[in-house]
N, C-alpha and C. Protein backbone atom coordinates (compact mmCIF):
# COMPACT_ATOMS: atom_id res chain seq x y z
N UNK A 1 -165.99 -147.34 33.84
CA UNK A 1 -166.13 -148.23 32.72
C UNK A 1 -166.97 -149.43 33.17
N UNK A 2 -168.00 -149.74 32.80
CA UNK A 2 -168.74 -151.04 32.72
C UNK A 2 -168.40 -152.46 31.78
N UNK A 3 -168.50 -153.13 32.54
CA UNK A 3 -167.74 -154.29 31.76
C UNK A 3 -168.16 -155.85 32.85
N UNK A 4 -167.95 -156.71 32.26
CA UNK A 4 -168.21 -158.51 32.54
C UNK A 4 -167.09 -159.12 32.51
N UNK A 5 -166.76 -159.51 33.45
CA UNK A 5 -165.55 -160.39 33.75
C UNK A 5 -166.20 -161.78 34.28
N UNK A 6 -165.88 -162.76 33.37
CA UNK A 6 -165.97 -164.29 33.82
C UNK A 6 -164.75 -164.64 34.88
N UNK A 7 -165.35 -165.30 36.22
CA UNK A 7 -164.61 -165.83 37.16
C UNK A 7 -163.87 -167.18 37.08
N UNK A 8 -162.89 -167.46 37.77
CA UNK A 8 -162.38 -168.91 37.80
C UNK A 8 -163.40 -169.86 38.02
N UNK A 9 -164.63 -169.78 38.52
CA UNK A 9 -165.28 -170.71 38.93
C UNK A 9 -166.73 -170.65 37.79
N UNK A 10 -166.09 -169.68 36.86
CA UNK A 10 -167.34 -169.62 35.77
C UNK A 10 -168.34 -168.62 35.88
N UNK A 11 -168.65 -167.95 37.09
CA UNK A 11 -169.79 -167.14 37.54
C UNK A 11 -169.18 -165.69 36.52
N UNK A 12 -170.45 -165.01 36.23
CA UNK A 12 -169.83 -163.60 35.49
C UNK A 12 -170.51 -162.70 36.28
N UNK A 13 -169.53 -161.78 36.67
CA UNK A 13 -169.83 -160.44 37.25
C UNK A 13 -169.72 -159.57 36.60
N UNK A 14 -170.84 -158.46 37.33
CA UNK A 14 -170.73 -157.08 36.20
C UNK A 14 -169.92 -156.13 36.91
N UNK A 15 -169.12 -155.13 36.57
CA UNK A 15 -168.75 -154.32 37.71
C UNK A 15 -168.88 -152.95 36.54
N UNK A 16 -168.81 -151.90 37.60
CA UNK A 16 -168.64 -150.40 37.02
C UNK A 16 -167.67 -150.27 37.76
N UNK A 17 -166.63 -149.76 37.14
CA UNK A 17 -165.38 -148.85 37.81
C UNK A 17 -165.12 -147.81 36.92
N UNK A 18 -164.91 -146.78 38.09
CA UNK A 18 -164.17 -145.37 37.66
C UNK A 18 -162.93 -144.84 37.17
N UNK A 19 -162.01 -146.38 36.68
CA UNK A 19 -160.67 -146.36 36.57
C UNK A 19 -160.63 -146.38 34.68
N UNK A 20 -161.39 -146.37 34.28
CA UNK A 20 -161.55 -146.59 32.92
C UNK A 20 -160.58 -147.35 32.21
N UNK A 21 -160.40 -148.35 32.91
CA UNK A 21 -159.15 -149.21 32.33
C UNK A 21 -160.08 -150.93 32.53
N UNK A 22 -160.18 -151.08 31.19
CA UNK A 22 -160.81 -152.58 31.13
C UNK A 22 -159.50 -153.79 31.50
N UNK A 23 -160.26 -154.26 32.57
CA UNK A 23 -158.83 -155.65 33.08
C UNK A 23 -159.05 -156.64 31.65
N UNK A 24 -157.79 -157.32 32.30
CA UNK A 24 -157.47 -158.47 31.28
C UNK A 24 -158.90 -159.70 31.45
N UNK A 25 -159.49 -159.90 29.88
CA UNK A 25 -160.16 -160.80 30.19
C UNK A 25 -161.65 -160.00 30.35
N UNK A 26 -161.71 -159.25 30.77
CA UNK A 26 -162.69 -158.35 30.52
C UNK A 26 -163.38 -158.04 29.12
N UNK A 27 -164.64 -157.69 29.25
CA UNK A 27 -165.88 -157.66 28.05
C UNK A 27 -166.55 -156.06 28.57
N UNK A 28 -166.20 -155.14 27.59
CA UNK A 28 -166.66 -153.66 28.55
C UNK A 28 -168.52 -154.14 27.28
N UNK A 29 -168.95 -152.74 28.19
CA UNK A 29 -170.67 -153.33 28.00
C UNK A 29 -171.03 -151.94 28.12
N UNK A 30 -171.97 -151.91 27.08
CA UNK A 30 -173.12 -150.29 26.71
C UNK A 30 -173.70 -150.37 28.20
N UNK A 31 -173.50 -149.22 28.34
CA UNK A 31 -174.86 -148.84 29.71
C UNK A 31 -176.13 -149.65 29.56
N UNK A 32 -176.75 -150.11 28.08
CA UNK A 32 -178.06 -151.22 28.43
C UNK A 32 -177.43 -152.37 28.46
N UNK A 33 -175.98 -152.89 28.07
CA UNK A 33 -175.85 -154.20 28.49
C UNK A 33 -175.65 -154.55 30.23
N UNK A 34 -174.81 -152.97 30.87
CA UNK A 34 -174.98 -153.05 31.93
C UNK A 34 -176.41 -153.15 32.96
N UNK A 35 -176.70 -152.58 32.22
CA UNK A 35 -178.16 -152.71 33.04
C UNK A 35 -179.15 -154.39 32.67
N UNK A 36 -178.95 -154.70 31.65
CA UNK A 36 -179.51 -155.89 31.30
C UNK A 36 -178.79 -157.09 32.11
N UNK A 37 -177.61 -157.09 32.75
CA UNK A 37 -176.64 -157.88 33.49
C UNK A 37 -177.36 -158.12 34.90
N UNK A 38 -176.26 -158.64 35.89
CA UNK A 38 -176.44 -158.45 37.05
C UNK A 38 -175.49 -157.86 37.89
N UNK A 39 -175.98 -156.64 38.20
CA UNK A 39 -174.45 -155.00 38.44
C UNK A 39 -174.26 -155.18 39.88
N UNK A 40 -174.25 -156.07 40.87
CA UNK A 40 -173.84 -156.68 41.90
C UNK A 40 -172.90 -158.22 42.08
N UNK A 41 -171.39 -158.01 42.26
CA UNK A 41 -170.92 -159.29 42.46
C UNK A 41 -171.03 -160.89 43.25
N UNK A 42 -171.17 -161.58 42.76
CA UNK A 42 -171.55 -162.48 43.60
C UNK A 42 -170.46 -162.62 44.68
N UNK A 43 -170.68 -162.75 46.13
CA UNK A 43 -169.91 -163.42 47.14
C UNK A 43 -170.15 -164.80 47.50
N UNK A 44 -169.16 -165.14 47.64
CA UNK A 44 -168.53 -166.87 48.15
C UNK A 44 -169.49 -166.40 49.76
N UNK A 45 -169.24 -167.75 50.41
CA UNK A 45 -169.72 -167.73 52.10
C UNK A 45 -168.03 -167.69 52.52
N UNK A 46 -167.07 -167.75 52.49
CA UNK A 46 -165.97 -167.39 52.42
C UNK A 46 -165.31 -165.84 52.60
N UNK A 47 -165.50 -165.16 51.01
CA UNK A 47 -165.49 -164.09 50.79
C UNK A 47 -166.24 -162.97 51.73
N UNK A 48 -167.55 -163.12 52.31
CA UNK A 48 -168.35 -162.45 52.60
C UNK A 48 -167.75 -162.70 54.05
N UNK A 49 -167.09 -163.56 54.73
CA UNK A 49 -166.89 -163.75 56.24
C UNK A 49 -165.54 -163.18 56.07
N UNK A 50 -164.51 -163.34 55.34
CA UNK A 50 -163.43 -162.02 55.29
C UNK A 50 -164.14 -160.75 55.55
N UNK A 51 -164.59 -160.31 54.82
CA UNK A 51 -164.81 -158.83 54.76
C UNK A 51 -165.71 -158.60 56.16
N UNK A 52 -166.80 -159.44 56.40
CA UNK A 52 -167.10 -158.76 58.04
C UNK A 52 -166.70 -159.14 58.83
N UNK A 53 -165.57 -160.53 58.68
CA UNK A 53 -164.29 -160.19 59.77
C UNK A 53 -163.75 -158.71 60.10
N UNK A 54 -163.29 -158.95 58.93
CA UNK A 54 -162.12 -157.27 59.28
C UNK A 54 -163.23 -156.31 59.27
N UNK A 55 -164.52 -155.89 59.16
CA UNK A 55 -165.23 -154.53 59.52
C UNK A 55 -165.60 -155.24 61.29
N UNK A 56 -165.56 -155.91 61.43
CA UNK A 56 -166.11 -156.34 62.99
C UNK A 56 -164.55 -155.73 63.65
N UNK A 57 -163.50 -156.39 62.99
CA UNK A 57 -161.83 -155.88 63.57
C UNK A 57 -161.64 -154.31 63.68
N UNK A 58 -162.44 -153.33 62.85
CA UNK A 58 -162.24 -151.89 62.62
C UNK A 58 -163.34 -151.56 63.29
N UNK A 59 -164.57 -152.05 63.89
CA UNK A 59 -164.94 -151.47 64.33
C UNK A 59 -165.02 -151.40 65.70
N UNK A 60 -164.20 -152.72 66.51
CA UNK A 60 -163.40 -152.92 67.23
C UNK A 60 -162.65 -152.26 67.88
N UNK A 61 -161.65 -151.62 67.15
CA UNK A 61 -160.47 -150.60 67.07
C UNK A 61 -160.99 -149.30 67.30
N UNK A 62 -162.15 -148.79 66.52
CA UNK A 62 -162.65 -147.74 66.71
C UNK A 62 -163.58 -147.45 68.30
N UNK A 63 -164.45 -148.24 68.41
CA UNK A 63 -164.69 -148.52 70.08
C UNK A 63 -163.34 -148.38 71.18
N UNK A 64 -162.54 -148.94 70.96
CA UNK A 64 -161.57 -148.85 71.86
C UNK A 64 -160.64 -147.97 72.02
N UNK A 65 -160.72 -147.00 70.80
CA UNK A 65 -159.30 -146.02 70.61
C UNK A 65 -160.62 -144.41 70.44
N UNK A 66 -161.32 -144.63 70.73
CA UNK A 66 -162.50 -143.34 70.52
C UNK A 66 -162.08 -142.27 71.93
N UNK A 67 -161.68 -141.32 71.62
CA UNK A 67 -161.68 -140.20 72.60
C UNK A 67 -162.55 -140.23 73.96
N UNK A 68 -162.46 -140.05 74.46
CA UNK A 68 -162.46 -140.78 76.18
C UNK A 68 -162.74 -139.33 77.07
N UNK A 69 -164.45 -138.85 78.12
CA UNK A 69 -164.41 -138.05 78.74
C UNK A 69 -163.92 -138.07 79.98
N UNK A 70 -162.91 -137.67 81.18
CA UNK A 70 -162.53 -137.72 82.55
C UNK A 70 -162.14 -136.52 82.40
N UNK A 71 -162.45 -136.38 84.07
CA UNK A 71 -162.09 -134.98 84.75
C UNK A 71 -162.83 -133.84 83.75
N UNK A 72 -164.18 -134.00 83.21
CA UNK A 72 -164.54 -132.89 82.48
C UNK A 72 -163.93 -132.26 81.39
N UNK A 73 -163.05 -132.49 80.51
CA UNK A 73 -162.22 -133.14 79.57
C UNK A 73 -162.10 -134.32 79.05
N UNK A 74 -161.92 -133.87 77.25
CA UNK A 74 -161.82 -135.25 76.32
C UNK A 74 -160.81 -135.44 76.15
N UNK A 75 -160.32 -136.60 76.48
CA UNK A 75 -158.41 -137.30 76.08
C UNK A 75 -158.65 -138.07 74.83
N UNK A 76 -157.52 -138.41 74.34
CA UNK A 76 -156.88 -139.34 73.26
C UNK A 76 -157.13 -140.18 73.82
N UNK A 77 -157.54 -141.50 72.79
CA UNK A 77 -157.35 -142.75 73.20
C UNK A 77 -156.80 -143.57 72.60
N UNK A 78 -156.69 -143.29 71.41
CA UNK A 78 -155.66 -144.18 70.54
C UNK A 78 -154.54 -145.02 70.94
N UNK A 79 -154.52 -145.74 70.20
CA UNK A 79 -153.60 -147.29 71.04
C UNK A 79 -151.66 -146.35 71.26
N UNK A 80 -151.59 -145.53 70.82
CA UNK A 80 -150.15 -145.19 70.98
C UNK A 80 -150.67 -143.81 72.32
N UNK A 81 -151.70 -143.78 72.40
CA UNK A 81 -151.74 -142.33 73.65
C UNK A 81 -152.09 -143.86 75.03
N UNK A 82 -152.80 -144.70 74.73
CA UNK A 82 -153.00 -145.57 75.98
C UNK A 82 -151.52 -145.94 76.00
N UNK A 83 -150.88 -146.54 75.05
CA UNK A 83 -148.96 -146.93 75.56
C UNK A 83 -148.49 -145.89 76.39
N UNK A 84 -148.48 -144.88 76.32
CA UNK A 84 -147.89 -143.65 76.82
C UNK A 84 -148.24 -143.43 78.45
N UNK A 85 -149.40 -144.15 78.11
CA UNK A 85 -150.13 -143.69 79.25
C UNK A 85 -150.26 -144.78 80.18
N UNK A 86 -150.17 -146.29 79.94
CA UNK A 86 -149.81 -147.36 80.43
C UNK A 86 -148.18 -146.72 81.16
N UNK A 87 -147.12 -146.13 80.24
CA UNK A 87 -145.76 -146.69 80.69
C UNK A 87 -145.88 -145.52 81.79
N UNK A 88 -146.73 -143.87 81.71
CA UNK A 88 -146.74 -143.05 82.60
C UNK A 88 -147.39 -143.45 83.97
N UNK A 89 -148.49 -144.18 84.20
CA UNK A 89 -148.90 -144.74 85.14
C UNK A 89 -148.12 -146.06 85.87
N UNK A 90 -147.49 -146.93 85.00
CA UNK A 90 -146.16 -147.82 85.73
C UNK A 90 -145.24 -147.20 86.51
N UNK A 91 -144.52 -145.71 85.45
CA UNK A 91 -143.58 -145.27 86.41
C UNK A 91 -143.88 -144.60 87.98
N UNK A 92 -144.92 -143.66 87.78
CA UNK A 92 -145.17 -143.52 88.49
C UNK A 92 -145.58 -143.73 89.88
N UNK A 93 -146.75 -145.39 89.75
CA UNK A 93 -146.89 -145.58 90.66
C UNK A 93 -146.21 -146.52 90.84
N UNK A 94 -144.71 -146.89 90.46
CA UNK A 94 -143.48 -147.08 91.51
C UNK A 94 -142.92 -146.45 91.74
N UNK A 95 -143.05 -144.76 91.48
CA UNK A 95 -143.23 -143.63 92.32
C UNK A 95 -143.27 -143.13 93.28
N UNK A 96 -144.39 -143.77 93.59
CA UNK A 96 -145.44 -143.34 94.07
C UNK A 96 -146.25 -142.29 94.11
N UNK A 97 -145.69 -140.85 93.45
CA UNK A 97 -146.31 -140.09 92.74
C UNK A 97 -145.88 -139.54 91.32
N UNK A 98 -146.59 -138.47 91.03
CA UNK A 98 -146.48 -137.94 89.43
C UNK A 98 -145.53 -136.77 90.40
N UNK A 99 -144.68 -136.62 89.59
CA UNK A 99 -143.65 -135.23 89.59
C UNK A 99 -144.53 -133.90 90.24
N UNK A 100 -143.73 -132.73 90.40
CA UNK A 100 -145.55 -131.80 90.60
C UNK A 100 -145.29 -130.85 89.39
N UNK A 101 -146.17 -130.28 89.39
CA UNK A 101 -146.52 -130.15 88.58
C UNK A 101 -147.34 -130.77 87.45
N UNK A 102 -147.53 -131.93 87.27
CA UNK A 102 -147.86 -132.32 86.20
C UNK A 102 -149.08 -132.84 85.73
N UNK A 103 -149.06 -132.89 84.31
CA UNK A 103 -150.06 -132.87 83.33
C UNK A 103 -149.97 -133.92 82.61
N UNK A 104 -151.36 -133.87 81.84
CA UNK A 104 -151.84 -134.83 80.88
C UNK A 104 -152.69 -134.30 79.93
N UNK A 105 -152.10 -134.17 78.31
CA UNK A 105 -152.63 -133.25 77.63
C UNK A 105 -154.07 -133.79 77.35
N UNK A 106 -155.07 -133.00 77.21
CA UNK A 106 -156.65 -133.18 76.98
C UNK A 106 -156.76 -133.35 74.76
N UNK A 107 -157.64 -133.85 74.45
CA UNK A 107 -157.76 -133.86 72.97
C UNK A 107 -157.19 -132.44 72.29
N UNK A 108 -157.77 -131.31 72.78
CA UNK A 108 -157.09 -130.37 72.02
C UNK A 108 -156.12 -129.49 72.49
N UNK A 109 -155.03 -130.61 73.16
CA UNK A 109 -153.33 -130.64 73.59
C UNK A 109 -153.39 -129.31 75.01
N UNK A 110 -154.48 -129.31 75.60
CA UNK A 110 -154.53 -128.14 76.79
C UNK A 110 -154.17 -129.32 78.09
N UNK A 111 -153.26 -128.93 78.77
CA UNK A 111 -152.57 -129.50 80.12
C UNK A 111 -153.43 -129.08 80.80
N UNK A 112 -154.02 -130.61 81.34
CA UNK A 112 -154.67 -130.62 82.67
C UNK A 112 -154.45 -131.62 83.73
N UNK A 113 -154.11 -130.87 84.49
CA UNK A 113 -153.39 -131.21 86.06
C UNK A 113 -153.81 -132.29 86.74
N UNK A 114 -152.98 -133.29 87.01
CA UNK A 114 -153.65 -134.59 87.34
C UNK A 114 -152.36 -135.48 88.42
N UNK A 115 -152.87 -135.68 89.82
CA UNK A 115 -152.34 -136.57 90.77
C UNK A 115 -152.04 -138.00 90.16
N UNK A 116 -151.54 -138.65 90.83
CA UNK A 116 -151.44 -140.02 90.39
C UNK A 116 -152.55 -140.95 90.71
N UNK A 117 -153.53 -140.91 91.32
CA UNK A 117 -155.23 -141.00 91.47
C UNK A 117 -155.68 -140.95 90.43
N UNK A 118 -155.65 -139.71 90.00
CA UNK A 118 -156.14 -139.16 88.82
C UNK A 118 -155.57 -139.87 87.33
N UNK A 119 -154.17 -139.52 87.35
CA UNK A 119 -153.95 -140.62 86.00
C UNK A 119 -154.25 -142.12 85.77
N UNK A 120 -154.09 -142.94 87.16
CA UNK A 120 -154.54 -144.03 87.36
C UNK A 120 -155.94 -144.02 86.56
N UNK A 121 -157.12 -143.56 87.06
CA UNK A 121 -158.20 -143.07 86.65
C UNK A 121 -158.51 -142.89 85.43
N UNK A 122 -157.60 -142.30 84.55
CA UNK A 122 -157.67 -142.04 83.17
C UNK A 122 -157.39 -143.75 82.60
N UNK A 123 -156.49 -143.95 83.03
CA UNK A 123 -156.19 -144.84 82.95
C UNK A 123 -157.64 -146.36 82.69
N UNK A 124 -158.07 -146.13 84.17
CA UNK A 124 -159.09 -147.21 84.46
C UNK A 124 -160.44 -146.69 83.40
N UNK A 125 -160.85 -145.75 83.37
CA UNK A 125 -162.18 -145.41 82.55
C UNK A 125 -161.66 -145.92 80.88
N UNK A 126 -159.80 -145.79 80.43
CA UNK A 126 -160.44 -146.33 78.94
C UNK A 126 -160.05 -147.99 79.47
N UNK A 127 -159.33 -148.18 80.08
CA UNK A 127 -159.36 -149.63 80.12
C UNK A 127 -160.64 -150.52 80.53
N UNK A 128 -161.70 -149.99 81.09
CA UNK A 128 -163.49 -150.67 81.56
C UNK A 128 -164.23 -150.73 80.32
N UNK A 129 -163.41 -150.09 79.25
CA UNK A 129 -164.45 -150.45 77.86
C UNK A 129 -163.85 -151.47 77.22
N UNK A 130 -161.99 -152.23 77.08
CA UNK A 130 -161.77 -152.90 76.51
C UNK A 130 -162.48 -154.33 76.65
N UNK A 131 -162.80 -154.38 77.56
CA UNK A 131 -163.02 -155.91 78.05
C UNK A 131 -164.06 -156.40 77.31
N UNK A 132 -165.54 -155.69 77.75
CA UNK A 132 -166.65 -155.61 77.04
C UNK A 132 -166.58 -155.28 75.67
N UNK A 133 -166.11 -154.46 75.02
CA UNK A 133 -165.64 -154.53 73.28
C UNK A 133 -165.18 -155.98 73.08
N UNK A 134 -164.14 -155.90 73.84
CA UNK A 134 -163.43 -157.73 73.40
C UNK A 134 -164.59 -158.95 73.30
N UNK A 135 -165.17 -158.56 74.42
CA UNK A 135 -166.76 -159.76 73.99
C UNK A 135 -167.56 -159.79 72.98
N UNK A 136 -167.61 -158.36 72.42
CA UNK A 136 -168.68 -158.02 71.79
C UNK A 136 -167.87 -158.61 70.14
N UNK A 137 -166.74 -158.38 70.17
CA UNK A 137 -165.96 -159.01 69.21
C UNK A 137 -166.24 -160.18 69.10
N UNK A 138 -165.77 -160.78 69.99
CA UNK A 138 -166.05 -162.35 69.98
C UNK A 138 -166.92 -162.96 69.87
N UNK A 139 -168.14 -162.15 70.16
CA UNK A 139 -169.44 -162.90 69.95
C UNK A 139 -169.36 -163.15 68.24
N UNK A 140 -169.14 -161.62 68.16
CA UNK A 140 -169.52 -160.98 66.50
C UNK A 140 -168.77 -162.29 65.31
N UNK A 141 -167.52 -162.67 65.73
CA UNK A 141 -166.80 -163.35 64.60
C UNK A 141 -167.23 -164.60 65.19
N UNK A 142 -167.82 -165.28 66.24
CA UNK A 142 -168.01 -166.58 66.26
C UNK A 142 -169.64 -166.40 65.29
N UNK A 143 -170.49 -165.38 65.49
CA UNK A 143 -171.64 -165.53 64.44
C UNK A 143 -171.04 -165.55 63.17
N UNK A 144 -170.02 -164.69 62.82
CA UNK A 144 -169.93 -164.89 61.64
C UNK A 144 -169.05 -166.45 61.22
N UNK A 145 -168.76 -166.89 61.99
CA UNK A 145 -168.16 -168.23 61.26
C UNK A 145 -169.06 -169.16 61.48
N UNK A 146 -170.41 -169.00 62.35
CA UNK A 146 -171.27 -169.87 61.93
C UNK A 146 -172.43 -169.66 61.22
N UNK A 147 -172.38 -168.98 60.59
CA UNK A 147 -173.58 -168.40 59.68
C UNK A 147 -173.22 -169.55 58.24
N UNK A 148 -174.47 -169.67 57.91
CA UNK A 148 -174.42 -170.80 56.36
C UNK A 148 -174.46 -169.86 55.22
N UNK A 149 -175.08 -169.03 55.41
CA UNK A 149 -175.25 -168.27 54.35
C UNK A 149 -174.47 -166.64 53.98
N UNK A 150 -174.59 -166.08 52.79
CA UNK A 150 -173.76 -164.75 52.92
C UNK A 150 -174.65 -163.98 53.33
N UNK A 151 -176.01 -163.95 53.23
CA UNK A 151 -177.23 -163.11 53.67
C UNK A 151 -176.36 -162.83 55.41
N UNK A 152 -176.54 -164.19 55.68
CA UNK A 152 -176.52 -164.24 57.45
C UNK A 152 -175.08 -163.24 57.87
N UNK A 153 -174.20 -163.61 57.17
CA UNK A 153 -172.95 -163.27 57.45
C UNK A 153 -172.41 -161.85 57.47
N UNK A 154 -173.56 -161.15 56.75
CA UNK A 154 -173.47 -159.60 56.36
C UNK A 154 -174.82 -158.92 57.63
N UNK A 155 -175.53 -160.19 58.00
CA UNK A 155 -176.59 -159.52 59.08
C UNK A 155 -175.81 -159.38 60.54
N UNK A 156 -174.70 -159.73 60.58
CA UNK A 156 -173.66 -159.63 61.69
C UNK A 156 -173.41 -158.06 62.02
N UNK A 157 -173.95 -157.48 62.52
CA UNK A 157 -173.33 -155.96 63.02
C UNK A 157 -172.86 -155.74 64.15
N UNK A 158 -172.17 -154.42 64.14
CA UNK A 158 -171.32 -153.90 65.71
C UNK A 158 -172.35 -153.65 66.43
């Protein structure tokens, strides 16, 4: 449904939504009034630094939790397989070793055999990317809180 909604601050936006339900306050509009409008919302310098906050935060997350190659095998990296894998490498190396036998399942759950060297290891290769992500974060949201404009604030990428 196409339609014009006047803002608290007076500005009118056009929007198309697929929900075919005109909001309160809403003015629905012929396909040429839509097109005669302006069919992009305006953003605040505010508004626009929320939203590439949190895509700088997700893409963040995604860098750091991205499947991980060691020992010729791809592991999990997701923040609940690194916990697992933090508390398996504590116990252990007050251990001092891994049990024998043992394993550490690979992405598509196949046990592969790993010393306490070795898990350490798993260990250290995803933890050498957090650090550098964490910068790259930080750079990213200090540009975006000093940017003047919404142009600038959306030219912020991962």
């Amino acid at each position: 449904m196409k339609y014009k909604i006047t803002r608290l601050d007076g500005a009118i936006e056009y929007r198309n939504d697929s929900n075919n339900v005109l909001p309160a306050g809403a003015t629905a509009l012929t396909d040429a009034e839509y097109a005669a409008g302006v069919p992009t919302p305006i953003k605040t310098l505010a508004q626009a630094r929320v939203e590439q906050l949190a895509l700088m935060e997700m893409a963040y997350t995604l860098v750091i939790t991205a499947p991980i190659v060691y020992m010729a095998a791809t592991f999990q990296a997701d923040l609940n397989s690194q916990d697992l894998l933090d508390k398996a490498i504590g116990k252990y190396t007050r251990q001092g070793a891994v049990p024998t036998g043992f394993w550490w399942k690979d992405l598509t759950n196949n046990h592969v055999a790993m010393t306490l060297a070795q898990l350490q290891g798993l260990g250290d290769v995803i933890g050498d990317r957090l650090w550098p992500a964490f910068q790259n974060l930080d750079a990213r949201k200090a540009a975006i809180r000093s940017a003047t404009t919404v142009q600038q604030v959306q030219g912020v990428v991962w």
